[in-house]
Protein backbone atom coordinates (compact mmCIF):
# COMPACT_ATOMS: atom_id res chain seq x y z
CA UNK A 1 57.07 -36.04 -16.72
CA UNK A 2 56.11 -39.83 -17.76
CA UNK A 3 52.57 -40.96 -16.59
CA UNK A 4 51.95 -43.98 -14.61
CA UNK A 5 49.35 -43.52 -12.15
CA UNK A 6 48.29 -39.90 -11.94
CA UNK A 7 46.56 -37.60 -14.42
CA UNK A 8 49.47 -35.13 -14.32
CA UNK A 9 52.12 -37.21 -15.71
CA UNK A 10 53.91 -39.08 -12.51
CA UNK A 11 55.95 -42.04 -12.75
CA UNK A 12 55.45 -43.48 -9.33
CA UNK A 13 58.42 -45.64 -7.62
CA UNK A 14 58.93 -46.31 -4.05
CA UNK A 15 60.56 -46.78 -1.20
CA UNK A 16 60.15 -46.75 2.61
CA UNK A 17 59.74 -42.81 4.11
CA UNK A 18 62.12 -42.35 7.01
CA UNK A 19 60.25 -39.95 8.94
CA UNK A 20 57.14 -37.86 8.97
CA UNK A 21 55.97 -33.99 10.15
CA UNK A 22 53.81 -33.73 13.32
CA UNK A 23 51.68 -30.45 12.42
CA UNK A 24 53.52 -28.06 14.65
CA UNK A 25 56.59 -29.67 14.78
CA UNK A 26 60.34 -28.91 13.95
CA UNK A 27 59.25 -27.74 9.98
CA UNK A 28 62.89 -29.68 9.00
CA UNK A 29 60.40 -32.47 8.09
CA UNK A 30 57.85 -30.96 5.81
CA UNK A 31 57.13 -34.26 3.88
CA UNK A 32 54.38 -36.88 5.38
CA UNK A 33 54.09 -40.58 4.81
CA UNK A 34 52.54 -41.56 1.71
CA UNK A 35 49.40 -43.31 2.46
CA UNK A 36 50.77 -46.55 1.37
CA UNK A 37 53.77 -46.27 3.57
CA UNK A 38 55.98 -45.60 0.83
CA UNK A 39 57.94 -42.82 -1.47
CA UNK A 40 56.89 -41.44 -4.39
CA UNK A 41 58.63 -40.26 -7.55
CA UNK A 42 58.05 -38.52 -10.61
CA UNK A 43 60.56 -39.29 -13.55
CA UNK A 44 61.88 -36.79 -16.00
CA UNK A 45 62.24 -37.73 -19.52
CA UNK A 46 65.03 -35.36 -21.51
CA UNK A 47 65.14 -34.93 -24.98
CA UNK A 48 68.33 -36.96 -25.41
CA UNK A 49 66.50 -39.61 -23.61
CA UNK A 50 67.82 -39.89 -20.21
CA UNK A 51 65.19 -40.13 -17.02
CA UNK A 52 65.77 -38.41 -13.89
CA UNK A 53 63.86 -39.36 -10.87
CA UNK A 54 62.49 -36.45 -8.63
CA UNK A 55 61.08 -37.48 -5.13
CA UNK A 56 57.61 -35.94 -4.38
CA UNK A 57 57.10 -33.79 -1.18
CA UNK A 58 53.78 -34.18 0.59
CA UNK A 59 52.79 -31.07 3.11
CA UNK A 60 51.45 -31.99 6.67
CA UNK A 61 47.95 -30.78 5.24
CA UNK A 62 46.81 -30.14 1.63
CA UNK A 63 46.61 -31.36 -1.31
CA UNK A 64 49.76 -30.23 -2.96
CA UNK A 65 52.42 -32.51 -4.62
CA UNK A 66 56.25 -30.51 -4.32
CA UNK A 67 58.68 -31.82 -6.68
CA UNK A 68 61.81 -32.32 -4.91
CA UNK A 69 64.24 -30.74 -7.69
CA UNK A 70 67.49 -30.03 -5.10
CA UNK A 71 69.90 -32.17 -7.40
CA UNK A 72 68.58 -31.43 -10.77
CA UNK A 73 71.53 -29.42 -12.16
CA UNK A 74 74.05 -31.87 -11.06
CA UNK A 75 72.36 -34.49 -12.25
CA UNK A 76 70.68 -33.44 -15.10
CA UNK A 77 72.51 -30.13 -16.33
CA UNK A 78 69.02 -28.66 -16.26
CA UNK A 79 67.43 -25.91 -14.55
CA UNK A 80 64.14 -24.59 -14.22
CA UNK A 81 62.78 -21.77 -15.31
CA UNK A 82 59.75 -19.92 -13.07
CA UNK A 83 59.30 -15.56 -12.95
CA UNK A 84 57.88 -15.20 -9.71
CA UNK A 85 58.10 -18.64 -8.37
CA UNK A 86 54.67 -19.01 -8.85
CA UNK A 87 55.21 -23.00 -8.70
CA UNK A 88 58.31 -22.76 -6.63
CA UNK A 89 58.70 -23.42 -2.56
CA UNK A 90 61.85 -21.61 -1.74
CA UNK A 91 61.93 -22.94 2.11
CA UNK A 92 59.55 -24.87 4.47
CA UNK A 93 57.80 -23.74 7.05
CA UNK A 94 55.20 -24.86 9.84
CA UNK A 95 54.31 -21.30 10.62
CA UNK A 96 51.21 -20.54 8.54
CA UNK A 97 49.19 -22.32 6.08
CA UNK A 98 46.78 -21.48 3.20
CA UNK A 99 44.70 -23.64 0.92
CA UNK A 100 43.97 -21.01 -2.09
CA UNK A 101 41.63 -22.88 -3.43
CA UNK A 102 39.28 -23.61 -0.70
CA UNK A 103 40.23 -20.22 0.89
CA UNK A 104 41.91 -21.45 3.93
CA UNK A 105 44.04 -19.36 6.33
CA UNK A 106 45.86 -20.82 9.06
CA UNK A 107 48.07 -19.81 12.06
CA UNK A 108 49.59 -22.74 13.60
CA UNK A 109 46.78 -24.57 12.70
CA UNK A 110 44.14 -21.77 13.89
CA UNK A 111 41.85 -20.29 11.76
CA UNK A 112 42.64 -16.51 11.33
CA UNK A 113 38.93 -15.69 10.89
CA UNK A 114 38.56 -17.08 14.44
CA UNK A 115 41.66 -15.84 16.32
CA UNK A 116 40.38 -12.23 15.01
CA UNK A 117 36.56 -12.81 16.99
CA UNK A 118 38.40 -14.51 20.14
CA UNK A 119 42.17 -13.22 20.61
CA UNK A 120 44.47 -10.70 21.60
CA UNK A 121 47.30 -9.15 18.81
CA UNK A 122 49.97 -10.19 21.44
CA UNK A 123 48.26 -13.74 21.64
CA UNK A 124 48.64 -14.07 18.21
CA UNK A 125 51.97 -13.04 17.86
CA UNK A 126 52.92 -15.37 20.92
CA UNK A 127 51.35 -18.15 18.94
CA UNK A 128 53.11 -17.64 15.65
CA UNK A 129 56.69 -17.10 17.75
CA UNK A 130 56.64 -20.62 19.81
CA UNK A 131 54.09 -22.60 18.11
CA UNK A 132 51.17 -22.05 20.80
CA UNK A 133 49.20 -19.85 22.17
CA UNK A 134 50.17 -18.26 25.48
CA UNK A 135 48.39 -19.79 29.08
CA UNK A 136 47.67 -16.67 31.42
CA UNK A 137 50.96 -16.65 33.40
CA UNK A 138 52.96 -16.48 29.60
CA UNK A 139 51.04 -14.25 28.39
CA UNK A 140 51.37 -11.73 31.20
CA UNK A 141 55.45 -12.42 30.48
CA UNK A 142 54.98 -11.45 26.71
CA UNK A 143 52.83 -8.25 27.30
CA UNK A 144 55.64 -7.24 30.03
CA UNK A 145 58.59 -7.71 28.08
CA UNK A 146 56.93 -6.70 24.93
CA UNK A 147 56.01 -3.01 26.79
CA UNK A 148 58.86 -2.85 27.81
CA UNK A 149 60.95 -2.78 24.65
CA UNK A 150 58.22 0.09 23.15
CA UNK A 151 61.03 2.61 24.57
CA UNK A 152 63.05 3.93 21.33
CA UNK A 153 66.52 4.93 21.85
CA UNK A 154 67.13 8.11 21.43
CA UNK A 155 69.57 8.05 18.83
CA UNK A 156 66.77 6.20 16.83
CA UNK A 157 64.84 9.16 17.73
CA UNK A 158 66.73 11.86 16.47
CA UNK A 159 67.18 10.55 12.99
CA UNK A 160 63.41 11.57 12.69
CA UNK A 161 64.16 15.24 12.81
CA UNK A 162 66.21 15.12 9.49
CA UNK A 163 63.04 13.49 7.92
CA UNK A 164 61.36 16.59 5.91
CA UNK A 165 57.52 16.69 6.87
CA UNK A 166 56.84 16.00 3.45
CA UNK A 167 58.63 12.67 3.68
CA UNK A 168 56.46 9.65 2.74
CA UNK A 169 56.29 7.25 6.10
CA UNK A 170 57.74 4.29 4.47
CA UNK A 171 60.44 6.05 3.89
CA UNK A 172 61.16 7.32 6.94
CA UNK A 173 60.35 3.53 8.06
CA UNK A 174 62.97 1.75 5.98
CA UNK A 175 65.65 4.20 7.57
CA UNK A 176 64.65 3.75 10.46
CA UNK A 177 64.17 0.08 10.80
CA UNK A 178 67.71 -0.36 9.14
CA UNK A 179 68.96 2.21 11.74
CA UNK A 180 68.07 0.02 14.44
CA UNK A 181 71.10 -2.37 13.30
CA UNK A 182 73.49 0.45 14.39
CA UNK A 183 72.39 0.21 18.19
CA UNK A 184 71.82 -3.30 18.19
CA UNK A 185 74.74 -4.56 15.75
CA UNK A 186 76.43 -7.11 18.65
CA UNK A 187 73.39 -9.42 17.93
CA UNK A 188 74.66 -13.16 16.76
CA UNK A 189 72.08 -15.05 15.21
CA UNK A 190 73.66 -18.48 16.44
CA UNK A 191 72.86 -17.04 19.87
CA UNK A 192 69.14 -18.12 20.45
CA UNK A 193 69.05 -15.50 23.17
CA UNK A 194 70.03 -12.62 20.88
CA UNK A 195 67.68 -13.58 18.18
CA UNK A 196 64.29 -13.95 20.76
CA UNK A 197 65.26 -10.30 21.90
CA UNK A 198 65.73 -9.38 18.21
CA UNK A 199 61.76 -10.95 17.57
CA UNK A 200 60.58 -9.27 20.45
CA UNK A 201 62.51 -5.74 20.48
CA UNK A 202 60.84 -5.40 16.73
CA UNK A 203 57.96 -6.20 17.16
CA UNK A 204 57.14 -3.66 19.86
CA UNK A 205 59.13 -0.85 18.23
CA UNK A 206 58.21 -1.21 14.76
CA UNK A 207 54.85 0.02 15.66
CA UNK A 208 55.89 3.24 17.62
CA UNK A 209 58.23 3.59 14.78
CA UNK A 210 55.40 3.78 12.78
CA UNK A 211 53.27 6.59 14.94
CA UNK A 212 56.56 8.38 15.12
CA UNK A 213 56.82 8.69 11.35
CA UNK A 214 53.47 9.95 11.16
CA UNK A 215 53.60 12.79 13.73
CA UNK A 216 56.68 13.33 12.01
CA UNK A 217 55.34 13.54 8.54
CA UNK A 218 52.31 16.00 10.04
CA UNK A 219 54.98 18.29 12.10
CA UNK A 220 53.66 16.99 15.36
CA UNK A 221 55.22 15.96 18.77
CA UNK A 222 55.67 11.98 19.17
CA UNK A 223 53.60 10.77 21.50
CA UNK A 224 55.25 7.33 23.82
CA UNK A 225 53.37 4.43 24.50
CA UNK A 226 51.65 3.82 27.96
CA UNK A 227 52.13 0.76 29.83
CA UNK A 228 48.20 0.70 31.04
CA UNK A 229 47.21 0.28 27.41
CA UNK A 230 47.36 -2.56 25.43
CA UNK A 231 48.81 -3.17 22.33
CA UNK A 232 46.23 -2.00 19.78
CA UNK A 233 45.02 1.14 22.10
CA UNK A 234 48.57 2.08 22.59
CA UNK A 235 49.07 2.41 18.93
CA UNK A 236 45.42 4.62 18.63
CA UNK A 237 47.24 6.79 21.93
CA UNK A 238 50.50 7.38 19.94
CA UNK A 239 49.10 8.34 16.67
CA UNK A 240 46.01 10.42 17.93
CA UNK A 241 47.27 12.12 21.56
CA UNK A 242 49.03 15.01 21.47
CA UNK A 243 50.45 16.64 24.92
CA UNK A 244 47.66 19.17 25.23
CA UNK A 245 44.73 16.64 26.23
CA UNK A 246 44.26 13.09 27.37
CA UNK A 247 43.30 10.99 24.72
CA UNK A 248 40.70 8.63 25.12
CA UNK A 249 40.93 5.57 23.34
CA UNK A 250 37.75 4.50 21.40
CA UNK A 251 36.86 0.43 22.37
CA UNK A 252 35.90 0.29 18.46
CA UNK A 253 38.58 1.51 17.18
CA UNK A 254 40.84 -0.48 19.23
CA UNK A 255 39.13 -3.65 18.46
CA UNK A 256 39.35 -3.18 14.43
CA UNK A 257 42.99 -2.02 15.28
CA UNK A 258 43.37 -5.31 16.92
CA UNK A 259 41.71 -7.31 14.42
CA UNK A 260 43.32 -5.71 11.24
CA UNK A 261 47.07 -6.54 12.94
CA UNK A 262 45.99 -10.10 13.38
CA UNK A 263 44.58 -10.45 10.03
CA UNK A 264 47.71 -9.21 8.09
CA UNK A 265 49.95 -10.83 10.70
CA UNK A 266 51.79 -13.53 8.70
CA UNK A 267 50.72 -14.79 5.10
CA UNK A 268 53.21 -17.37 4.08
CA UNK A 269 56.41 -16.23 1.38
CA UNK A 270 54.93 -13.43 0.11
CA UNK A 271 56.93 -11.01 -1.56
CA UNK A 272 58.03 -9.13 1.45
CA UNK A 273 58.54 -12.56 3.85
CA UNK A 274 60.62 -14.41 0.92
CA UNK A 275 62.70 -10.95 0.80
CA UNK A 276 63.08 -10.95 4.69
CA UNK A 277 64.12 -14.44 4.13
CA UNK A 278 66.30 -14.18 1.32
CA UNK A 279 68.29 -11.15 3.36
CA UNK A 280 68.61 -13.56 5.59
CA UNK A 281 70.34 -16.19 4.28
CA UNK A 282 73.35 -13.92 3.84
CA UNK A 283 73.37 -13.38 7.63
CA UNK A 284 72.57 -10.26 7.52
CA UNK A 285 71.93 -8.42 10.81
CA UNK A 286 67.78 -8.78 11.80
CA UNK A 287 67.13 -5.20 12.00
CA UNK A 288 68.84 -4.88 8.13
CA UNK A 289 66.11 -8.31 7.23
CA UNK A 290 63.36 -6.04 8.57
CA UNK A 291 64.00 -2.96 6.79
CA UNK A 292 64.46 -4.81 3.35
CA UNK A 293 61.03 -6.54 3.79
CA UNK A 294 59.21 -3.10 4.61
CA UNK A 295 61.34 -1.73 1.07
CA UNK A 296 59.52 -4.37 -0.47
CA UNK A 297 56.15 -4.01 1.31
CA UNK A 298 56.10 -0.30 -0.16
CA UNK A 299 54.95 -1.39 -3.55
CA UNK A 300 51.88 -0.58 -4.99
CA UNK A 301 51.42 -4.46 -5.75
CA UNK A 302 52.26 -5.46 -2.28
CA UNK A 303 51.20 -3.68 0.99
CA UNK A 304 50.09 -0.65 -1.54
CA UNK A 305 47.29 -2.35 -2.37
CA UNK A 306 44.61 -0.93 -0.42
CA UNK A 307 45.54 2.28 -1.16
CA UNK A 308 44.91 1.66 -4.92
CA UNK A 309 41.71 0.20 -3.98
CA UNK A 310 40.93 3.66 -2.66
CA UNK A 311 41.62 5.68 -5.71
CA UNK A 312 39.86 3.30 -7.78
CA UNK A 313 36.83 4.29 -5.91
CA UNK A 314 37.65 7.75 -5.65
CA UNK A 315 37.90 7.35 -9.76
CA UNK A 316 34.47 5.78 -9.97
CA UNK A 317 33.08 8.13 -7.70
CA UNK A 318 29.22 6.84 -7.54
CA UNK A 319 27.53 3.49 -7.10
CA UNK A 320 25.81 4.52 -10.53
CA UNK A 321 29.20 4.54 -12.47
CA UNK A 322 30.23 0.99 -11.63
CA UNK A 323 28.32 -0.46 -14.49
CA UNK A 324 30.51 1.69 -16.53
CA UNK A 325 33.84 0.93 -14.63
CA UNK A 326 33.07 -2.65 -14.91
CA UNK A 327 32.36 -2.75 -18.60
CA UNK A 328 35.56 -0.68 -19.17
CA UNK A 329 37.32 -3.02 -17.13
CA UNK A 330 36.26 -6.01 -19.33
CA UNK A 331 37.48 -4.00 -22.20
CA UNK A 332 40.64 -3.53 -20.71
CA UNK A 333 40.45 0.05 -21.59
CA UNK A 334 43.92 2.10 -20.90
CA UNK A 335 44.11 3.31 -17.25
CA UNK A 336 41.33 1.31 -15.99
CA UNK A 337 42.25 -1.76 -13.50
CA UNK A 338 40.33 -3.47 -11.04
CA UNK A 339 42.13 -3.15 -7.59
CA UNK A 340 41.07 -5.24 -4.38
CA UNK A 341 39.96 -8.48 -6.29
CA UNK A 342 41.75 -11.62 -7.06
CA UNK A 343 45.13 -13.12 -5.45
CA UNK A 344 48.56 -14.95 -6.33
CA UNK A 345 47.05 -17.58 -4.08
CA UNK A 346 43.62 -17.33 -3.29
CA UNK A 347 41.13 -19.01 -5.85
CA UNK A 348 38.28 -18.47 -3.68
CA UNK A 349 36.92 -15.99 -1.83
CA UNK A 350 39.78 -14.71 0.82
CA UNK A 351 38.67 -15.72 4.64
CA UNK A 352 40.81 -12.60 5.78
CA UNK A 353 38.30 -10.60 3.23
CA UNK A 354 34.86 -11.58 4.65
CA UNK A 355 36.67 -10.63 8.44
CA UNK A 356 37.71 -7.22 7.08
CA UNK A 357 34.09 -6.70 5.64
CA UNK A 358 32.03 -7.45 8.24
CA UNK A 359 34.86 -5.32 10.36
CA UNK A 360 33.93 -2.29 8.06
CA UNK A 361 30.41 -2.04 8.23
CA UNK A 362 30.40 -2.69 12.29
CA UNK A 363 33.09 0.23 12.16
CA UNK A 364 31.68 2.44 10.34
CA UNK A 365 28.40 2.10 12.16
CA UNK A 366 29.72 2.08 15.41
CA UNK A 367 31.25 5.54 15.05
CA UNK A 368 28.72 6.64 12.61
CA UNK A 369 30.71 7.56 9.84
CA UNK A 370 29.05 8.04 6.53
CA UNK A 371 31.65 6.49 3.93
CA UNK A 372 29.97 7.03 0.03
CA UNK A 373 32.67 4.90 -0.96
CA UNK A 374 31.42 2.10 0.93
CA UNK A 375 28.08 2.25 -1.17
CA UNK A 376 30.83 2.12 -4.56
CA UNK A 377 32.67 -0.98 -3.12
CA UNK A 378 29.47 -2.46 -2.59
CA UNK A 379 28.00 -2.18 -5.41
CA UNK A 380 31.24 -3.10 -7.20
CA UNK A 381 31.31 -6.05 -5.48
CA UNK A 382 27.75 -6.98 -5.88
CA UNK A 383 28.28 -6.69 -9.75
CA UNK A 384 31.65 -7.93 -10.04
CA UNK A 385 30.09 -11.48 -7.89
CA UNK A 386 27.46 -12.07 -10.28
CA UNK A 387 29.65 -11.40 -13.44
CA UNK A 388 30.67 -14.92 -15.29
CA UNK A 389 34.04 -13.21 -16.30
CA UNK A 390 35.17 -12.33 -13.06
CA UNK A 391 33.96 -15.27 -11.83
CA UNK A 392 35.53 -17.67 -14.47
CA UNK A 393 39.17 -15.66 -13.32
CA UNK A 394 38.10 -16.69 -9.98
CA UNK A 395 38.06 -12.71 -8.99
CA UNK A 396 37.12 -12.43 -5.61
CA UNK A 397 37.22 -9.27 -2.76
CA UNK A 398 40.98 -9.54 -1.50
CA UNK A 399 41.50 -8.36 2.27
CA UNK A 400 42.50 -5.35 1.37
CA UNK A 401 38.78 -3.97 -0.82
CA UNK A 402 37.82 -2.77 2.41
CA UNK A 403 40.81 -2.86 4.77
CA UNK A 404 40.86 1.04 3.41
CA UNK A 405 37.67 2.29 3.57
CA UNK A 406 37.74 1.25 7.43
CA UNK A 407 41.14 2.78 8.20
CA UNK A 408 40.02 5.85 6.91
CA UNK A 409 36.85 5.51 9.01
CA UNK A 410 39.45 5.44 12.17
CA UNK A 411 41.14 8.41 10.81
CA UNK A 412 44.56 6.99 9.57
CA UNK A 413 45.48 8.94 6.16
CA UNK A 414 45.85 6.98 3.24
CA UNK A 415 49.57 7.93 3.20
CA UNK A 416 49.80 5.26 6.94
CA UNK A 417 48.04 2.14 4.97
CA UNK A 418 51.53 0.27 3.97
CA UNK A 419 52.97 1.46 7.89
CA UNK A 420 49.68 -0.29 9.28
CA UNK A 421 50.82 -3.43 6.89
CA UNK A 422 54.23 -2.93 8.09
CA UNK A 423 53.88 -2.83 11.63
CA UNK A 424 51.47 -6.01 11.40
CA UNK A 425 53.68 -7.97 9.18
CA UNK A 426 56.60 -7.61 11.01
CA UNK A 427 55.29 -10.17 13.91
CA UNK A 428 55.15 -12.93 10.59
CA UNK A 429 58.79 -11.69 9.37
CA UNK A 430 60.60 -12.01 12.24
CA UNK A 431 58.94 -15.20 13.18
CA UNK A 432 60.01 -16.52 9.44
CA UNK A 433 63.67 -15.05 9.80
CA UNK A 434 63.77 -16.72 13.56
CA UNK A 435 62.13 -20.27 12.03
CA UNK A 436 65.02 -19.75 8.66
CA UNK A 437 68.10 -19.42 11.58
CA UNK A 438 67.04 -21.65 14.03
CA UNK A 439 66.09 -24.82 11.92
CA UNK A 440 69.28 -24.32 9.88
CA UNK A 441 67.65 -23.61 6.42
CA UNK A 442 70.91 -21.24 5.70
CA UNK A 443 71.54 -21.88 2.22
CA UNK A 444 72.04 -18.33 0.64
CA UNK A 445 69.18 -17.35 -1.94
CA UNK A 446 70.57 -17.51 -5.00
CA UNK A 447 68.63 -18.16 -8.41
CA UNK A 448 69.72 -18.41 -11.78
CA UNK A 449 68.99 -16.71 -14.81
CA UNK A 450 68.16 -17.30 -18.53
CA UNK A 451 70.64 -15.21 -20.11
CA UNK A 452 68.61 -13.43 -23.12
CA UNK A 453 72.03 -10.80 -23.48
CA UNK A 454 74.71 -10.24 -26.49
CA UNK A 455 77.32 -12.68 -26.58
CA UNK A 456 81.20 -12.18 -25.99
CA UNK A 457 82.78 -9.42 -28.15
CA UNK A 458 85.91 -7.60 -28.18
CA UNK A 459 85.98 -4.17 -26.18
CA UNK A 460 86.54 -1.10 -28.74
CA UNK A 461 87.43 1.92 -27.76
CA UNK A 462 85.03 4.68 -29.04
CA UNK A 463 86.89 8.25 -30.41
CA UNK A 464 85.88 11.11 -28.31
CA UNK A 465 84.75 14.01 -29.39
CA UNK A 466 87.34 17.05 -29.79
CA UNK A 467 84.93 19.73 -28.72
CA UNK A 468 83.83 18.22 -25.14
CA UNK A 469 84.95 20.25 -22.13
CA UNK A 470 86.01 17.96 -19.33
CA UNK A 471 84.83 20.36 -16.71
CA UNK A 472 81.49 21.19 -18.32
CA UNK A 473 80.65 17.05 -18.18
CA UNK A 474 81.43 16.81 -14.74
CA UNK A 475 80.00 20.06 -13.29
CA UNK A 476 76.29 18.98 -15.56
CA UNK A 477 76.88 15.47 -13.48
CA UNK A 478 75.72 17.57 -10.42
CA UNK A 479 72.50 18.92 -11.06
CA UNK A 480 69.43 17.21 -9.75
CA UNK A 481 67.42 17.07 -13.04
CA UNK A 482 68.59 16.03 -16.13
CA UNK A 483 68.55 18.75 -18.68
CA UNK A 484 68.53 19.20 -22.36
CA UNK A 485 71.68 17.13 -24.18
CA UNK A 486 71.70 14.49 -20.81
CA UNK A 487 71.96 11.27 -20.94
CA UNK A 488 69.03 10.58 -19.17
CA UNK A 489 66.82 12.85 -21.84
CA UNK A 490 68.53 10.83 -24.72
CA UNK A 491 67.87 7.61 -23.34
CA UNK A 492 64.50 8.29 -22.79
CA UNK A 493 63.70 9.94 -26.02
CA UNK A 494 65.40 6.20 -28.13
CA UNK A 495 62.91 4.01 -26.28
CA UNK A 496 59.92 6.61 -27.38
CA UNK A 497 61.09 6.66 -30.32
CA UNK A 498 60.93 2.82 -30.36
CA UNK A 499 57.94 2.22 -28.69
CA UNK A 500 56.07 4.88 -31.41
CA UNK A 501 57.35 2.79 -33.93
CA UNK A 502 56.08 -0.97 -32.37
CA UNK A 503 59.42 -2.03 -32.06
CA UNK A 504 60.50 -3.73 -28.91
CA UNK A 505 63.17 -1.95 -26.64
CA UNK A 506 64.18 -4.56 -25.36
CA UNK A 507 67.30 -6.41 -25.29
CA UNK A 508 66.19 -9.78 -24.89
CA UNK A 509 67.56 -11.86 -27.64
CA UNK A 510 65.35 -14.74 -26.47
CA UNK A 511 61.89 -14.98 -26.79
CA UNK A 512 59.78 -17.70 -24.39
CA UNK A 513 56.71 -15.81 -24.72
CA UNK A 514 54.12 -14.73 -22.43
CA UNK A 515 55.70 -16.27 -19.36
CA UNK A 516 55.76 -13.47 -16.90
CA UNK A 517 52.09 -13.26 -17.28
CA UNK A 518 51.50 -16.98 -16.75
């Protein structure tokens, strides 16, 4: 990129902007006047010396310069090349915004830390859906129909009782997400009724999903929601109650309940969102979107997180060890990772971090729980602040260092932390899959590759072996480990074999370096 005016390397032309975003607006328009009134442009110098000229995007609010690269290829020939779209924008959105650097969070323009001191879940999720938040008569409409879609068909129902109790509750919840597409499969997206009863039917059900799964996963009877209770005690009454007492619901509890749903809410195109998103763009039915962004919540790296953070301070064990844990950290000793700091985004402490610890301590104090893990994250944090090589990574607490430690205060096992994600993220997925169908931005997801493969050859036949018994290969094809002679054991046994010896097992036949890491 040629240099003209900016430090980066812009060539800047221009032209009169036809239109410009009003923050809240129809997110169609995602580019804003230039301050002069006019367009700008980077240009593209290629080695065989042509230029290409890429408009610049501008966001409503923020700092950020998007490179407008829609007709590269056909233009140029070229495409770019970006593992994890770390400097990609796949869509645009007006839903929620985040300034990593400054550590900014926004919902429709409201600050998350202060929706979580001031606001209902159900406000929230109101807000995110249409853009505003709800006057008293709407939200008394939302809380109705929102109750009243908490009722699970009983089809739905019974597919938990061929869930073994040993079966992980994300599991059970991307089965039974999906399985909602089989009662609900006459929904048409085009139809804007159909897809507002699609936002709102998941998210009230995703959560009692989620309290059924547990009581499943713990043998015990599912518990249905009560319409007298809102939406954070309801979810404390369906994973606590059982049918031989009433079960009280603890003001505290519901309050960090409410808080920790609006904090994890929506969070831009995160890995699970841009999944959502991407199922999406096929058409695919809601329900199907849904159950492909909790798949992709499961991971360890994704909604996992706080439950690594957990057995990281289960590993240290003692404030007094997290000198030790910190220096082996800095060595990068095998096994040893620091979980709960840093973010793809975030460059700066994370606003949704300082809620959740302040959260934690009132929590735990409230009920008087005695947490000595709290006293390790502490301390870990304390040292980890004042460290110049955490702090030169720009390593800060992430919202989920002591998102953990206070669910566990509550009582929720660490096996519920991704459904508690789940069940809050779904209000931001559906209102990204609603915002992808109703402002048209259709296009099916569909990125390229850089092949790094073999290159066309002639198929060969290989001789087979006189002495193999037909029957014998296809009755070993049926047992559910693989055994001595397998495939699988072979396999496995070349790349040890390859990795003992430092050679790459790999099949890459390209080499661009450390780029994945970037």
């Amino acid at each position: 990129l040629k240099c003209a005016s900016h430090r980066c390397g812009v060539a800047v032309a221009s032209a009169a902007l036809a239109r410009a975003m009003g923050f809240g607006d129809s997110p169609k328009e995602a580019w804003v006047e230039a301050k002069d009134g006019q367009e700008e442009f980077a240009v593209l110098t290629l080695p065989d010396g042509r230029e290409h000229k890429i408009k610049i995007l501008k966001p409503r609010i923020g700092e950020e310069l998007f490179l407008d690269i829609r007709d590269l290829h056909a233009k140029t020939g070229c495409f770019t090349f970006d593992p994890g779209f770390t400097c990609t924008a796949s869509c645009i959105s007006a839903i929620t915004y985040i300034d990593g650097p400054k550590g900014i969070c926004l919902y429709r323009g409201y600050p998350v830390q202060d929706l979580c001191a001031k606001a209902e879940v159900l406000e929230c999720a109101h807000l995110l859906l249409t853009g505003e938040l709800p006057n008293a008569e709407q939200q008394v409409k939302f809380e109705v129909e929102i109750k009243k879609h908490m009722l699970v068909h009983e089809k739905i129902k019974s597919m938990f009782q061929n869930f073994t109790i040993s079966a992980h509750p994300m599991a059970i919840m991307v089965a039974v997400v999906g399985g909602l597409s089989s009662i609900f499969s006459e929904l048409n997206p085009a139809d804007s009724t159909h897809r507002w009863l699609a936002c709102t039917r998941l998210i009230a059900k995703v959560p009692v999903l989620a309290c059924m799964a547990y009581k499943t996963s713990i043998g015990q009877p599912i518990m249905y929601p009560k319409a007298n209770l809102s939406f954070a005690e309801n979810f404390l009454y369906m994973m606590f109650g059982t049918p031989l007492e009433e079960y009280v619901v603890d003001p505290v509890a519901a309050k960090a309940i409410n808080a920790f749903m609006i904090l994890h809410l929506d969070h831009e195109q995160n890995a699970s969102t841009s999944t959502v998103r991407i199922a999406g763009s096929s058409q695919a039915n809601p329900y199907a979107c849904i159950a492909a962004g909790v798949a992709s919540l499961w991971g360890p790296a994704h909604g996992g997180a706080n439950e690594a953070v957990i057995k990281m301070l289960e590993q240290i064990g003692k404030a007094e060890n997290v000198a030790q844990f910190v220096a082996d950290v800095k060595a990068k000793k095998d096994g040893v990772r620091l979980m709960g700091f840093g973010h793809r985004v975030y460059k700066n402490y994370d606003p949704r971090a300082r809620v959740m610890k302040g959260l934690c301590a009132e929590v735990l104090g409230s009920l008087g729980v005695q947490d000595p893990l709290l006293d390790v994250a502490q301390e870990l944090e304390r040292i980890a602040l004042a460290d110049e090589y955490f702090v030169a990574r720009k390593l800060y607490p992430n919202v989920d260092y002591y998102s953990g430690i206070m669910l566990r205060a509550l009582g929720i096992p660490t096996s519920m932390f991704t459904v508690m994600f789940a069940m809050s993220r779904c209000v931001g997925w559906v209102c990204q899959w609603n915002e992808m169908v109703s402002e048209k931005q259709m296009r099916i997801g569909r990125p390229r590759q850089l092949y790094a493969g073999t290159e066309a050859r002639e198929y060969q036949a290989a001789e087979k072996p006189q002495d193999v018994n037909p029957k014998l290969v296809r009755a070993g094809s049926t047992h559910l480990a693989p055994g001595p002679g397998d495939f699988t054991i072979e396999q496995t046994e070349r790349e040890k074999l390859a990795d003992s010896k430092n050679r790459r097992s790999s099949s890459f036949m390209v080499d661009v370096g450390d780029s994945y890491q970037r």
